[in-house]
N, C-alpha and C. Protein backbone atom coordinates (compact mmCIF):
# COMPACT_ATOMS: atom_id res chain seq x y z
N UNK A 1 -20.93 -2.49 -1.66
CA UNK A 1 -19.57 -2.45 -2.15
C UNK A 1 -18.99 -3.87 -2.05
N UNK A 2 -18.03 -4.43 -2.67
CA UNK A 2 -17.46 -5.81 -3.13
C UNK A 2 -16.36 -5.59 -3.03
N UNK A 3 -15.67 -6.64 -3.02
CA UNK A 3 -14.00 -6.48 -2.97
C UNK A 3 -13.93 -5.96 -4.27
N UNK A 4 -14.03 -6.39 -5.05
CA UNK A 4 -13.76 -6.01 -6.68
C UNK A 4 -13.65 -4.25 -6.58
N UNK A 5 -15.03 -4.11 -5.73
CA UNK A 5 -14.80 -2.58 -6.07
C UNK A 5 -14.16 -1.85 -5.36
N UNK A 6 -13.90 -2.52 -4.05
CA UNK A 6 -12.30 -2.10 -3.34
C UNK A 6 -11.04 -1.96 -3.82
N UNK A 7 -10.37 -3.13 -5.26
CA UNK A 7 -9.43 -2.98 -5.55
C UNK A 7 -9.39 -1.81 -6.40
N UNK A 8 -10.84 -1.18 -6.96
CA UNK A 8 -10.79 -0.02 -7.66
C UNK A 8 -10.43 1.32 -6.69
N UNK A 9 -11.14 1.33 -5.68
CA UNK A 9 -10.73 2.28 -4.30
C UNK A 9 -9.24 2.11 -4.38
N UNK A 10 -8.49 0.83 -4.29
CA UNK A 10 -7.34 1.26 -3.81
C UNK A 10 -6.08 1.52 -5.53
N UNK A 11 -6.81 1.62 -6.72
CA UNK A 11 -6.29 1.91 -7.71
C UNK A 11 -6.85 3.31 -8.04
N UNK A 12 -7.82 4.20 -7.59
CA UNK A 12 -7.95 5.47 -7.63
C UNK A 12 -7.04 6.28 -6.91
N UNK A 13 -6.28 5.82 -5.86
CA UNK A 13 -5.33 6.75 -5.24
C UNK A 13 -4.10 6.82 -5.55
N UNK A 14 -4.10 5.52 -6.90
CA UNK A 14 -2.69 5.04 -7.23
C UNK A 14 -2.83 6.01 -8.49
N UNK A 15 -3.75 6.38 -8.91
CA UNK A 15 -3.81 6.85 -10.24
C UNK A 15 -3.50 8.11 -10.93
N UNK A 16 -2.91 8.90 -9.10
CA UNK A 16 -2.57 10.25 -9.04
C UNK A 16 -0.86 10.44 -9.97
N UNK A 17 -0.35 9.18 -9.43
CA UNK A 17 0.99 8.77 -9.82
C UNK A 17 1.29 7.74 -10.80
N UNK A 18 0.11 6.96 -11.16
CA UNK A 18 1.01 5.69 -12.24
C UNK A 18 0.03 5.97 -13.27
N UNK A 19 -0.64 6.65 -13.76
CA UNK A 19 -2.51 6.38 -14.79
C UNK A 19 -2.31 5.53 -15.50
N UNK A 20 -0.92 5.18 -16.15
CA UNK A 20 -1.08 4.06 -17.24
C UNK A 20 -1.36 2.76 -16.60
N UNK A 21 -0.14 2.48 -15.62
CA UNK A 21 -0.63 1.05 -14.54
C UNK A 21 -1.91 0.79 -14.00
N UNK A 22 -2.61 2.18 -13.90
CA UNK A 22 -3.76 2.01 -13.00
C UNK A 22 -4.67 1.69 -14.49
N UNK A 23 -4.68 2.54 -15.62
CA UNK A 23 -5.26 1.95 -16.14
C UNK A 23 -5.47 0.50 -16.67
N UNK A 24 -4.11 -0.37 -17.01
CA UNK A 24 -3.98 -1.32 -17.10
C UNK A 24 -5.01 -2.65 -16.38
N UNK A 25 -4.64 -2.15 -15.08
CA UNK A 25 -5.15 -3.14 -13.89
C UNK A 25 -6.71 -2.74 -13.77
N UNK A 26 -7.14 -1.23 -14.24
CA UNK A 26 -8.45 -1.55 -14.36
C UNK A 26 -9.51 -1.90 -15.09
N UNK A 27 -8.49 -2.35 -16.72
CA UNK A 27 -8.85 -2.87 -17.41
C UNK A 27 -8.89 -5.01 -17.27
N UNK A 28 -8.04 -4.95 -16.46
CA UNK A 28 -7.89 -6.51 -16.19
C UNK A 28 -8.84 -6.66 -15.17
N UNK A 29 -9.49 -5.76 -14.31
CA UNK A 29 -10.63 -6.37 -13.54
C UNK A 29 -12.29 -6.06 -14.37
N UNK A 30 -11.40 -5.37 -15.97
CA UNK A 30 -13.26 -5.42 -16.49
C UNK A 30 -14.48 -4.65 -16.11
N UNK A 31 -13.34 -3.10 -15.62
CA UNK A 31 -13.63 -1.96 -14.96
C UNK A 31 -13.49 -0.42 -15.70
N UNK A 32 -14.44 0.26 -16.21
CA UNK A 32 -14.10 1.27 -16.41
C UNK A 32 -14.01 2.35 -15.80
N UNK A 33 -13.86 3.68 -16.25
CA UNK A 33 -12.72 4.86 -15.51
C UNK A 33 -13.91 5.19 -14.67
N UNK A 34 -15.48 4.96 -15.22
CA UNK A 34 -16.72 5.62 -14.25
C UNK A 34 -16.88 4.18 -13.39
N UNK A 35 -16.79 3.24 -13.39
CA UNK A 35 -16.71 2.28 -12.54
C UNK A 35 -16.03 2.60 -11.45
N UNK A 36 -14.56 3.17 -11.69
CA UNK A 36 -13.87 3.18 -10.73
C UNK A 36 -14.14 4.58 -9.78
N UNK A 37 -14.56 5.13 -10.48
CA UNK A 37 -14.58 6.70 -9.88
C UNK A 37 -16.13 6.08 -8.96
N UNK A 38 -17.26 5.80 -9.30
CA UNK A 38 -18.28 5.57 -8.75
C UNK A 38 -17.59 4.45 -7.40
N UNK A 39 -17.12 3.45 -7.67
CA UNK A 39 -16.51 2.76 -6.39
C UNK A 39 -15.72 3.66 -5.33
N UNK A 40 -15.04 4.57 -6.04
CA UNK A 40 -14.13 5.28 -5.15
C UNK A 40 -15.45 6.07 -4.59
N UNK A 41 -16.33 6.99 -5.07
CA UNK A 41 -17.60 7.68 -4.41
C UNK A 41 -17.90 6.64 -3.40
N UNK A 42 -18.45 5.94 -3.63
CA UNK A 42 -19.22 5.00 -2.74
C UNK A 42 -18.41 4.39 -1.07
N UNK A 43 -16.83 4.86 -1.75
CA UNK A 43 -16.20 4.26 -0.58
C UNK A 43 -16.16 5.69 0.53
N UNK A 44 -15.91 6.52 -0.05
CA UNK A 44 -16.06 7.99 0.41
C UNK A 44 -17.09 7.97 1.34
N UNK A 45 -18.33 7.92 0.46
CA UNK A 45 -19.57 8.25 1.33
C UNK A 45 -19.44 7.56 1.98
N UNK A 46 -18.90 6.14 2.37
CA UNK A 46 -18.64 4.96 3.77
C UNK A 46 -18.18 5.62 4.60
N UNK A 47 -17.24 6.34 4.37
CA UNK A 47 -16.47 7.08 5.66
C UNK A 47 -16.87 8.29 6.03
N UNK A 48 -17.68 9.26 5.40
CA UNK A 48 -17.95 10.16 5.75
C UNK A 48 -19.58 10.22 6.14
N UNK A 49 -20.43 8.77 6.00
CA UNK A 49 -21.44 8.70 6.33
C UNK A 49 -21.96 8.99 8.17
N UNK A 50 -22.48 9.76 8.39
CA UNK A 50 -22.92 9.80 9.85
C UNK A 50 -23.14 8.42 10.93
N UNK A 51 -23.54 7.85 10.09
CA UNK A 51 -23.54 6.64 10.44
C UNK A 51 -22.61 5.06 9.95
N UNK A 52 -21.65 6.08 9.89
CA UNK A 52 -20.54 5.03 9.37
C UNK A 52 -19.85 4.27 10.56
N UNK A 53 -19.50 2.99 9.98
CA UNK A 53 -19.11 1.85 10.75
C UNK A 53 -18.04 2.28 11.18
N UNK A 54 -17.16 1.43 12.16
CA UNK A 54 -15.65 1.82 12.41
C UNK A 54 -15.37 1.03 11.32
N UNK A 55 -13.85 1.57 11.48
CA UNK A 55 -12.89 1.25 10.19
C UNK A 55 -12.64 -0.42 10.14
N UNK A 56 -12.49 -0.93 11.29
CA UNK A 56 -11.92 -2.22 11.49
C UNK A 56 -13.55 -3.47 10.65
N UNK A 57 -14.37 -2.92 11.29
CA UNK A 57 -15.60 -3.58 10.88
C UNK A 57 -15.98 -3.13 9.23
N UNK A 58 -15.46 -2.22 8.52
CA UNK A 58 -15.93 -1.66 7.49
C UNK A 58 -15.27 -2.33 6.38
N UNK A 59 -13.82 -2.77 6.63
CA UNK A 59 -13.05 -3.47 5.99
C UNK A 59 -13.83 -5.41 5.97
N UNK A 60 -14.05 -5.61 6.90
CA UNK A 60 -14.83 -6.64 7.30
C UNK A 60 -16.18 -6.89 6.22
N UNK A 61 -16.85 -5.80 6.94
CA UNK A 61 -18.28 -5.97 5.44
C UNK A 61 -17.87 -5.20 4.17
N UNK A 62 -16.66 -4.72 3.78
CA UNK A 62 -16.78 -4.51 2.08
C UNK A 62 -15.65 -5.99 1.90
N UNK A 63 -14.70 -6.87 2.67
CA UNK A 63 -13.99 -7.72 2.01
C UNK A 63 -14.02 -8.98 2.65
N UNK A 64 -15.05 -8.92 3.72
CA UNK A 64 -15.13 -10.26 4.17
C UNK A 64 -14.52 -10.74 5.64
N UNK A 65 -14.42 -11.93 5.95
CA UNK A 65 -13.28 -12.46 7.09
C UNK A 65 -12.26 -12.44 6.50
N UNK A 66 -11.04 -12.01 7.09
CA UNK A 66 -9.83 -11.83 6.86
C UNK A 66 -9.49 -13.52 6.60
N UNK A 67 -8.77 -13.43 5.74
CA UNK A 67 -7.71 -14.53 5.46
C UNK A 67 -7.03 -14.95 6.60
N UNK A 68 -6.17 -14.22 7.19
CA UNK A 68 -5.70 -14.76 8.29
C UNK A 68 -5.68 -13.75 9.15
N UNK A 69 -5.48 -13.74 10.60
CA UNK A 69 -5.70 -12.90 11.42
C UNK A 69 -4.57 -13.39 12.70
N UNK A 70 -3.43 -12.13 13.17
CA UNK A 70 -2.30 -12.77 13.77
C UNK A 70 -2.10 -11.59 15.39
N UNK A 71 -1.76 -11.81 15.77
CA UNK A 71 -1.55 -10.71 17.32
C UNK A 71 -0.09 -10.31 16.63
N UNK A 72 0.20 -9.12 16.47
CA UNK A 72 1.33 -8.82 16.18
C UNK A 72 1.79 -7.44 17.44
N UNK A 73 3.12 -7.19 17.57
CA UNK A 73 3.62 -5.89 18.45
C UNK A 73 4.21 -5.08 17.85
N UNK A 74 3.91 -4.13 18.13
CA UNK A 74 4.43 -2.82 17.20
C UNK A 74 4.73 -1.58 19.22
N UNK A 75 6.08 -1.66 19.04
CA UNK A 75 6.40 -1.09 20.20
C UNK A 75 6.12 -2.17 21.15
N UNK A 76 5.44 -1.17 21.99
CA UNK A 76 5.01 -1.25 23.51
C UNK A 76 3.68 -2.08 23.37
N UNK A 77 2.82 -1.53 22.32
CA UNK A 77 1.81 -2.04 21.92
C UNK A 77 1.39 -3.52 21.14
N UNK A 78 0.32 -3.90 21.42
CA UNK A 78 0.17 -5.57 20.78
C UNK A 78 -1.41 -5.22 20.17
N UNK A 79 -1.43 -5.39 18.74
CA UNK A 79 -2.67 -5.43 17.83
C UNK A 79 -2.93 -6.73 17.17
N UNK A 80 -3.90 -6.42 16.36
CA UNK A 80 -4.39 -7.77 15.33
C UNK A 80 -4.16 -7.24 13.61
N UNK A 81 -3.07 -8.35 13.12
CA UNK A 81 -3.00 -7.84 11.94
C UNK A 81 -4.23 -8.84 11.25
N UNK A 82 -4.75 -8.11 10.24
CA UNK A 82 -5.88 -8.75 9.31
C UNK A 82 -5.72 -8.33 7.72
N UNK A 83 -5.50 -10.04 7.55
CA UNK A 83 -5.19 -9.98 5.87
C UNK A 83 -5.61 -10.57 4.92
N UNK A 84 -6.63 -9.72 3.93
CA UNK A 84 -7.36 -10.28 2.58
C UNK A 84 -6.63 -10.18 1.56
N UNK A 85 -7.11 -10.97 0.88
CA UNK A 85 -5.94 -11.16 -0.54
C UNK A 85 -6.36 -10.50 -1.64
N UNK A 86 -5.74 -9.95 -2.19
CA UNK A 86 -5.88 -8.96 -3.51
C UNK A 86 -5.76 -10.06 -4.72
N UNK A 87 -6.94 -10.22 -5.62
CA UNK A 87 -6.72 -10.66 -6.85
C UNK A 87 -5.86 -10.09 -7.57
N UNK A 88 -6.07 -8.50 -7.77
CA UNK A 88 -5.06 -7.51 -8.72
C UNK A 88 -3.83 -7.97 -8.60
N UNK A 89 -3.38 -8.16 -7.32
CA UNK A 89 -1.89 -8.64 -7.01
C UNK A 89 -2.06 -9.28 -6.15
N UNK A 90 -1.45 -11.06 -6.65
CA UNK A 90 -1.75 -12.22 -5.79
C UNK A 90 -0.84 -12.49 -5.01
N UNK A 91 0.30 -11.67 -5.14
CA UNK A 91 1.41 -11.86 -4.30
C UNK A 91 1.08 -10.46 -3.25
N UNK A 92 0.03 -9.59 -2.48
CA UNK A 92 -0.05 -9.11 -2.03
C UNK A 92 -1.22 -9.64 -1.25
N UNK A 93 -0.73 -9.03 -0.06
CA UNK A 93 -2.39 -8.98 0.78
C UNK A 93 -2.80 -7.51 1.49
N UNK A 94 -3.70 -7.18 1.82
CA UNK A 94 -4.03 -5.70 2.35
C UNK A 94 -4.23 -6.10 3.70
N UNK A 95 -3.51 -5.40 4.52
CA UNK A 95 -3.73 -5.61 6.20
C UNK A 95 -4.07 -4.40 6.72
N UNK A 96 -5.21 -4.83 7.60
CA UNK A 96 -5.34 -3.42 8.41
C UNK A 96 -4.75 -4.07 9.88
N UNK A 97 -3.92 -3.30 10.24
CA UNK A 97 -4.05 -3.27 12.02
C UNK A 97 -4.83 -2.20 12.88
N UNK A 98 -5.05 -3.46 13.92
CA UNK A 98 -6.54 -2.99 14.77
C UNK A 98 -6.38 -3.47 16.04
N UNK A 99 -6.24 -1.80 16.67
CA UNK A 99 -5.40 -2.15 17.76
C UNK A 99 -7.14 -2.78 19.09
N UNK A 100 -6.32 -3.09 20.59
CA UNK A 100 -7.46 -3.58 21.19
C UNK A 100 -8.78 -3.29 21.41
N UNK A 101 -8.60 -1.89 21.06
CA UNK A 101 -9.82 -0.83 21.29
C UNK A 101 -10.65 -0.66 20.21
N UNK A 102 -10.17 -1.65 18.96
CA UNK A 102 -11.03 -1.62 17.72
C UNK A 102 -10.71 -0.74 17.05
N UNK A 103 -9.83 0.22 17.18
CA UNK A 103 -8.91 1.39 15.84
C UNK A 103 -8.14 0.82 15.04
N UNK A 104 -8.32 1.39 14.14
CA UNK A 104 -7.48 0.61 12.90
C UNK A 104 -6.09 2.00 12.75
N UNK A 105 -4.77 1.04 13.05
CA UNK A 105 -3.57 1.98 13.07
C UNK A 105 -3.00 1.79 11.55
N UNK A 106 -3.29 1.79 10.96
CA UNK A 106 -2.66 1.23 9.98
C UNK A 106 -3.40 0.33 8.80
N UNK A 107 -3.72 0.70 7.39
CA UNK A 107 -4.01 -0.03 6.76
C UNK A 107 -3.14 0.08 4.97
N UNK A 108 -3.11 -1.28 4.49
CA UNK A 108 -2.04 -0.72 3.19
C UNK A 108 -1.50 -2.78 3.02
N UNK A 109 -0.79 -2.44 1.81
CA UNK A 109 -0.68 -3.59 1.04
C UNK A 109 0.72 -4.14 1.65
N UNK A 110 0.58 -5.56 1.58
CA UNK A 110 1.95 -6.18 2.27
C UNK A 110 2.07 -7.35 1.47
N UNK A 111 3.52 -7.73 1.38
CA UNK A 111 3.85 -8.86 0.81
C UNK A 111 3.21 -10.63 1.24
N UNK A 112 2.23 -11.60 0.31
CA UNK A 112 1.78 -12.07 0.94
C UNK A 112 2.69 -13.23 1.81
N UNK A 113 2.42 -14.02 2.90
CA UNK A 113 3.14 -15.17 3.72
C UNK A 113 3.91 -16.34 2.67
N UNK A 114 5.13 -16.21 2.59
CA UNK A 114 5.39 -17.42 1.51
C UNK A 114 5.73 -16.99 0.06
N UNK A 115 5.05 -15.53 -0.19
CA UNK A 115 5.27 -14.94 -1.34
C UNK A 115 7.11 -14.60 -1.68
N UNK A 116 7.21 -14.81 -2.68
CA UNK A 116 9.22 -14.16 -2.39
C UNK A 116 9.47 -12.67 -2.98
N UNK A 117 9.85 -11.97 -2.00
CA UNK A 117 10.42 -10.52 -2.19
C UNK A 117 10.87 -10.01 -3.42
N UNK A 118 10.91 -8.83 -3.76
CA UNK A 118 11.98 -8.71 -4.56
C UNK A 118 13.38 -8.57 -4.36
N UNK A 119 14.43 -8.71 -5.24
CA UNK A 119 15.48 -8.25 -5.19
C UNK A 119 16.08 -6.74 -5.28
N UNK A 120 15.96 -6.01 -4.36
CA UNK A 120 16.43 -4.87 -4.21
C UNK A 120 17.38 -4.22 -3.88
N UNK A 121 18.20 -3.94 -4.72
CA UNK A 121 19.89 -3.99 -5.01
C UNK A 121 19.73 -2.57 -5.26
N UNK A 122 19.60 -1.97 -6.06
CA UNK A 122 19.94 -0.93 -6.41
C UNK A 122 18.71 0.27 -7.08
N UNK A 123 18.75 1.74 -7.66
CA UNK A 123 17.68 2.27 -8.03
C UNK A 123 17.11 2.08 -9.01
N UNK A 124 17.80 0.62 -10.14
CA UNK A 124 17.38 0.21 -11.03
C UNK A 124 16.28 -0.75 -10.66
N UNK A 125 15.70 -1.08 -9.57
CA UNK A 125 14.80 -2.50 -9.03
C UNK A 125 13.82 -1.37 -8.28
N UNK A 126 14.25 -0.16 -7.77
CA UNK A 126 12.87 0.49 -7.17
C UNK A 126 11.80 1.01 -8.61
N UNK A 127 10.98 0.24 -9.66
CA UNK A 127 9.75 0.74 -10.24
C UNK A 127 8.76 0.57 -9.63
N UNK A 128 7.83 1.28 -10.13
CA UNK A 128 6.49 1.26 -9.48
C UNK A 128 5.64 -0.33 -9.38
N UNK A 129 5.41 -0.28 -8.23
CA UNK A 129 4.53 -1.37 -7.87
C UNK A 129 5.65 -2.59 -7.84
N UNK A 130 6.75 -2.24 -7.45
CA UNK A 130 7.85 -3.42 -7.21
C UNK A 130 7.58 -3.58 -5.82
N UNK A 131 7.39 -2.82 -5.12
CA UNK A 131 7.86 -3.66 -3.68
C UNK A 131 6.94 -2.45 -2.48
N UNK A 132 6.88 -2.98 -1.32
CA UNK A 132 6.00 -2.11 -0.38
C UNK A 132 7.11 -1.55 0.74
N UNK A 133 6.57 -0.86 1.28
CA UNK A 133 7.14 -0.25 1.85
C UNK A 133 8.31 -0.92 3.22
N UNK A 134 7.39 -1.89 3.65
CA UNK A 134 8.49 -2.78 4.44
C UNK A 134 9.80 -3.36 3.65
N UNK A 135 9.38 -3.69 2.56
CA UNK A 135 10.27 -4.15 1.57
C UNK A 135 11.85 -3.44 1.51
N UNK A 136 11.73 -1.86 0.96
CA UNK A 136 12.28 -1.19 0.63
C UNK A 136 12.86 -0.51 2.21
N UNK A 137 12.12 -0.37 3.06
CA UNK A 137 13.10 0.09 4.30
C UNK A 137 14.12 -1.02 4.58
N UNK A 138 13.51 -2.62 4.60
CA UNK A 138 14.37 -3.33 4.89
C UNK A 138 15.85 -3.33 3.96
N UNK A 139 15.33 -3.37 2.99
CA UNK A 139 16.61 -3.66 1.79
C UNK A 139 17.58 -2.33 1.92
N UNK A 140 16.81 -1.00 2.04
CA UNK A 140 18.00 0.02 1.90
C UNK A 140 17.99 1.04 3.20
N UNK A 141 18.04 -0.06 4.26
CA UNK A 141 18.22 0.28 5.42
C UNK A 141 20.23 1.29 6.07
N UNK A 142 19.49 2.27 6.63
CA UNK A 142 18.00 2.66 7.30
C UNK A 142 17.13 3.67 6.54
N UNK A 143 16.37 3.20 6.77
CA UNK A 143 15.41 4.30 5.98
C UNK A 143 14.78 4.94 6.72
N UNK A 144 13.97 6.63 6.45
CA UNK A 144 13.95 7.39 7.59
C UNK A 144 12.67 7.51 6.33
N UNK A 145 11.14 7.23 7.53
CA UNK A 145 9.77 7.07 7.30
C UNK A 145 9.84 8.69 7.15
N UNK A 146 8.93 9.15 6.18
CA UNK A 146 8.26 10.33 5.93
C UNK A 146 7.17 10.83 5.57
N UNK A 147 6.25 11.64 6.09
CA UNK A 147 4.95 11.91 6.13
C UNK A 147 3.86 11.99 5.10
N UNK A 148 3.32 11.25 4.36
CA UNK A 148 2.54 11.08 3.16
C UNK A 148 1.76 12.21 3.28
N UNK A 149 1.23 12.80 1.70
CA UNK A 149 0.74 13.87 1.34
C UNK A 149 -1.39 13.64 1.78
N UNK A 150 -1.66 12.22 2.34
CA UNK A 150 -2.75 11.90 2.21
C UNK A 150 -2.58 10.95 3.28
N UNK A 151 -3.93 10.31 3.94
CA UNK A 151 -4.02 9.23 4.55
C UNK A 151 -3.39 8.10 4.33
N UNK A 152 -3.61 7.79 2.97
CA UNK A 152 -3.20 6.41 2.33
C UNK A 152 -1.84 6.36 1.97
N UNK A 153 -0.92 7.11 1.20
CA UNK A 153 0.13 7.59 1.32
C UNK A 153 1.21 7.80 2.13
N UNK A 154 2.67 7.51 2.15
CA UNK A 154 3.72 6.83 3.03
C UNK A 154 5.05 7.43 2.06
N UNK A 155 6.03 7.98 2.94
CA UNK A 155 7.22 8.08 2.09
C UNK A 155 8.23 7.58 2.77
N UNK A 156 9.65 7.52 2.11
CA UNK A 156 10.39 6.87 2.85
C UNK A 156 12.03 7.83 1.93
N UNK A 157 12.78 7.83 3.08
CA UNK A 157 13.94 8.48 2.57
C UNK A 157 15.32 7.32 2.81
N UNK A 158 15.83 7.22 2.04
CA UNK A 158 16.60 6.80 2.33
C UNK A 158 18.30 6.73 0.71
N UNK A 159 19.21 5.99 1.30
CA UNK A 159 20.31 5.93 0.31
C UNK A 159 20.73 4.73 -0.42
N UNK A 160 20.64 5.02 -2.02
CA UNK A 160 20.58 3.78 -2.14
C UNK A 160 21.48 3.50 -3.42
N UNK A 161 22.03 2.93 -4.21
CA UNK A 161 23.23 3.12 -5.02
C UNK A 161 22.21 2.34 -6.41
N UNK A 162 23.58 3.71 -6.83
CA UNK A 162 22.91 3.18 -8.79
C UNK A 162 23.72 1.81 -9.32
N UNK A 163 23.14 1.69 -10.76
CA UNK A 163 23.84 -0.30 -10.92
C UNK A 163 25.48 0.45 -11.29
N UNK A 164 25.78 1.32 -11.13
CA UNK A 164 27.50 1.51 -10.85
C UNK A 164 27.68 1.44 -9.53
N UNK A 165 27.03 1.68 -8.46
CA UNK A 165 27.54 1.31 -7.32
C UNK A 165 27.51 3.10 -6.67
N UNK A 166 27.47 3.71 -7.50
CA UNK A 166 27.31 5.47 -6.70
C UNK A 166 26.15 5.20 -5.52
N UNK A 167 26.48 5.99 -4.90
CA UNK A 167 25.04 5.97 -3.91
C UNK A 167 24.36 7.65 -4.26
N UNK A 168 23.09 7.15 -4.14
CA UNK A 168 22.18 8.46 -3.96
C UNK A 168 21.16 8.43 -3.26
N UNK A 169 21.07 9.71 -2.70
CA UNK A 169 19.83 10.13 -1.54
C UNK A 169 18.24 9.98 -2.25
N UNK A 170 17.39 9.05 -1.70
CA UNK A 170 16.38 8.78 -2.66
C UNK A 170 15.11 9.08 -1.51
N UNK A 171 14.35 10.14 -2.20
CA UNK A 171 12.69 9.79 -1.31
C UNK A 171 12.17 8.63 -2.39
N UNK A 172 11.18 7.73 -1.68
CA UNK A 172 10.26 7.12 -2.27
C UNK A 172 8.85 7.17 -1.89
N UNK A 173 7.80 7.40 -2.64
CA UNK A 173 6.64 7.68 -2.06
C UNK A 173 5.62 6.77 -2.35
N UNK A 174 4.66 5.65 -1.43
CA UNK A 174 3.87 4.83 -1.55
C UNK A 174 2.66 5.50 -1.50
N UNK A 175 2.09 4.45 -2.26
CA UNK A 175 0.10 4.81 -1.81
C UNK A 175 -0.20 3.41 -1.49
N UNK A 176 -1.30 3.55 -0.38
CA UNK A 176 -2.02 1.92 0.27
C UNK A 176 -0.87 1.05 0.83
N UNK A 177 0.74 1.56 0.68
CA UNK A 177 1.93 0.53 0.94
C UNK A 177 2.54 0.06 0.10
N UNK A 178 2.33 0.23 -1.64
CA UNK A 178 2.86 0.44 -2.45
C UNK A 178 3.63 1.47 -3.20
N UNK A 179 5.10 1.03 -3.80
CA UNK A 179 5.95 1.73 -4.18
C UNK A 179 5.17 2.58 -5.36
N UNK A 180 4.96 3.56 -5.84
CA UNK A 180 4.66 4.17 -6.54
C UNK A 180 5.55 5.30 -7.70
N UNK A 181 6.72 5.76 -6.73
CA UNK A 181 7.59 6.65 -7.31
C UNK A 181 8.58 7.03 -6.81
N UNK A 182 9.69 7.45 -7.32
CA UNK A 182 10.99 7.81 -6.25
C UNK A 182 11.23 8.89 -7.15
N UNK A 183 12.22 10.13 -5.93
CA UNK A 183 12.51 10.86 -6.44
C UNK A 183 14.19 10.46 -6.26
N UNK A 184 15.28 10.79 -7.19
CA UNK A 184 16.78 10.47 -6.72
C UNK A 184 17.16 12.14 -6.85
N UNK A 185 18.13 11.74 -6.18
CA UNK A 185 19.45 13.22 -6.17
C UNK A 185 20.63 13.07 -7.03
N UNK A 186 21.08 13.95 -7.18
CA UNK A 186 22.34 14.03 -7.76
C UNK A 186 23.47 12.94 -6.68
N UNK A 187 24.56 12.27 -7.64
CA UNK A 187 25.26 11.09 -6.25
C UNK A 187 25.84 11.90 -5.65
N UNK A 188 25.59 11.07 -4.16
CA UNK A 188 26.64 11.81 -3.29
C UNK A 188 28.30 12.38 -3.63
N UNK A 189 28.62 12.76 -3.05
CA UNK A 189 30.36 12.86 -3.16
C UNK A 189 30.99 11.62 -2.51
């Protein structure tokens, strides 16, 4: 397996929710729909192989040495964030955190170091594949994390106003740490 065919792994889970985007992007890596489905197999059988690697090392031999590698704290706790760069999206990097014991808590797409954010003002700026999930808690804070339908998958609730300025109660639901879809409500009162 290759990075290349990783970015197809992480565009098969996107494909539940965007097919046209996903198709797009898997036409720009020069990938077809059995390309991608066979990469996504292949990543499968990685994890469900008997003799499968841990997660932290698996990311390692399908994408290499991490780009950069930082001690970060999350709570109480202190891990290693590790981040390869996505061609598909060069303003992203994929980090897994891996805590001391070699578990990976966490893996999914993040804005890269230096890269500039989006502007997230209102429910006209949340489209798909605008922004990750740190992104969007920060901007339409607070946002109250909610339980993804899958491993890879992340939702987030929170309130956030239309370009009139109404506010409305919005889930948003990521895959890998990407925005993928929001649902809105009727505006508040």
């Amino acid at each position: 397996m290759t990075p290349a065919d990783f970015q197809l792994v992480l565009l098969r889970r996107m494909a539940d929710h965007n097919p046209d985007l996903v198709d797009d992007a898997r036409r720009t890596l020069g990938a077809s729909l059995t390309d991608m489905r066979d990469a996504n197999k292949r990543w499968q059988a990685m994890l469900r192989s008997p003799r499968a690697r841990s997660a932290a090392s698996r990311y390692r031999s399908v994408l290499g040495e991490p780009e950069s590698t930082t001690a970060r704290r999350v709570g109480d706790l202190t891990c290693e964030a590790r981040r390869w760069p996505v061609p598909l999206w060069p303003d992203l990097r994929f980090e897994v955190l891996v805590a001391a014991n070699g578990a990976v808590w966490n893996e999914w797409l993040v804005r890269a170091p230096g890269a500039p954010a989006p502007a997230l003002r209102t429910l006209a700026d949340l489209t798909p594949w605008s922004c990750t999930v740190d992104e969007a808690a920060r901007a339409f804070a607070p946002a109250r994390p909610i339980q993804g339908s899958a491993p890879t998958r992340a939702g987030l609730s929170f309130s956030a106003p239309d370009p009139d300025g109404a506010p409305h109660e919005v889930v948003a639901e990521f895959t890998w740490g990407l925005l993928q879809r929001t649902a809105v409500s009727e505006r508040r009162p």
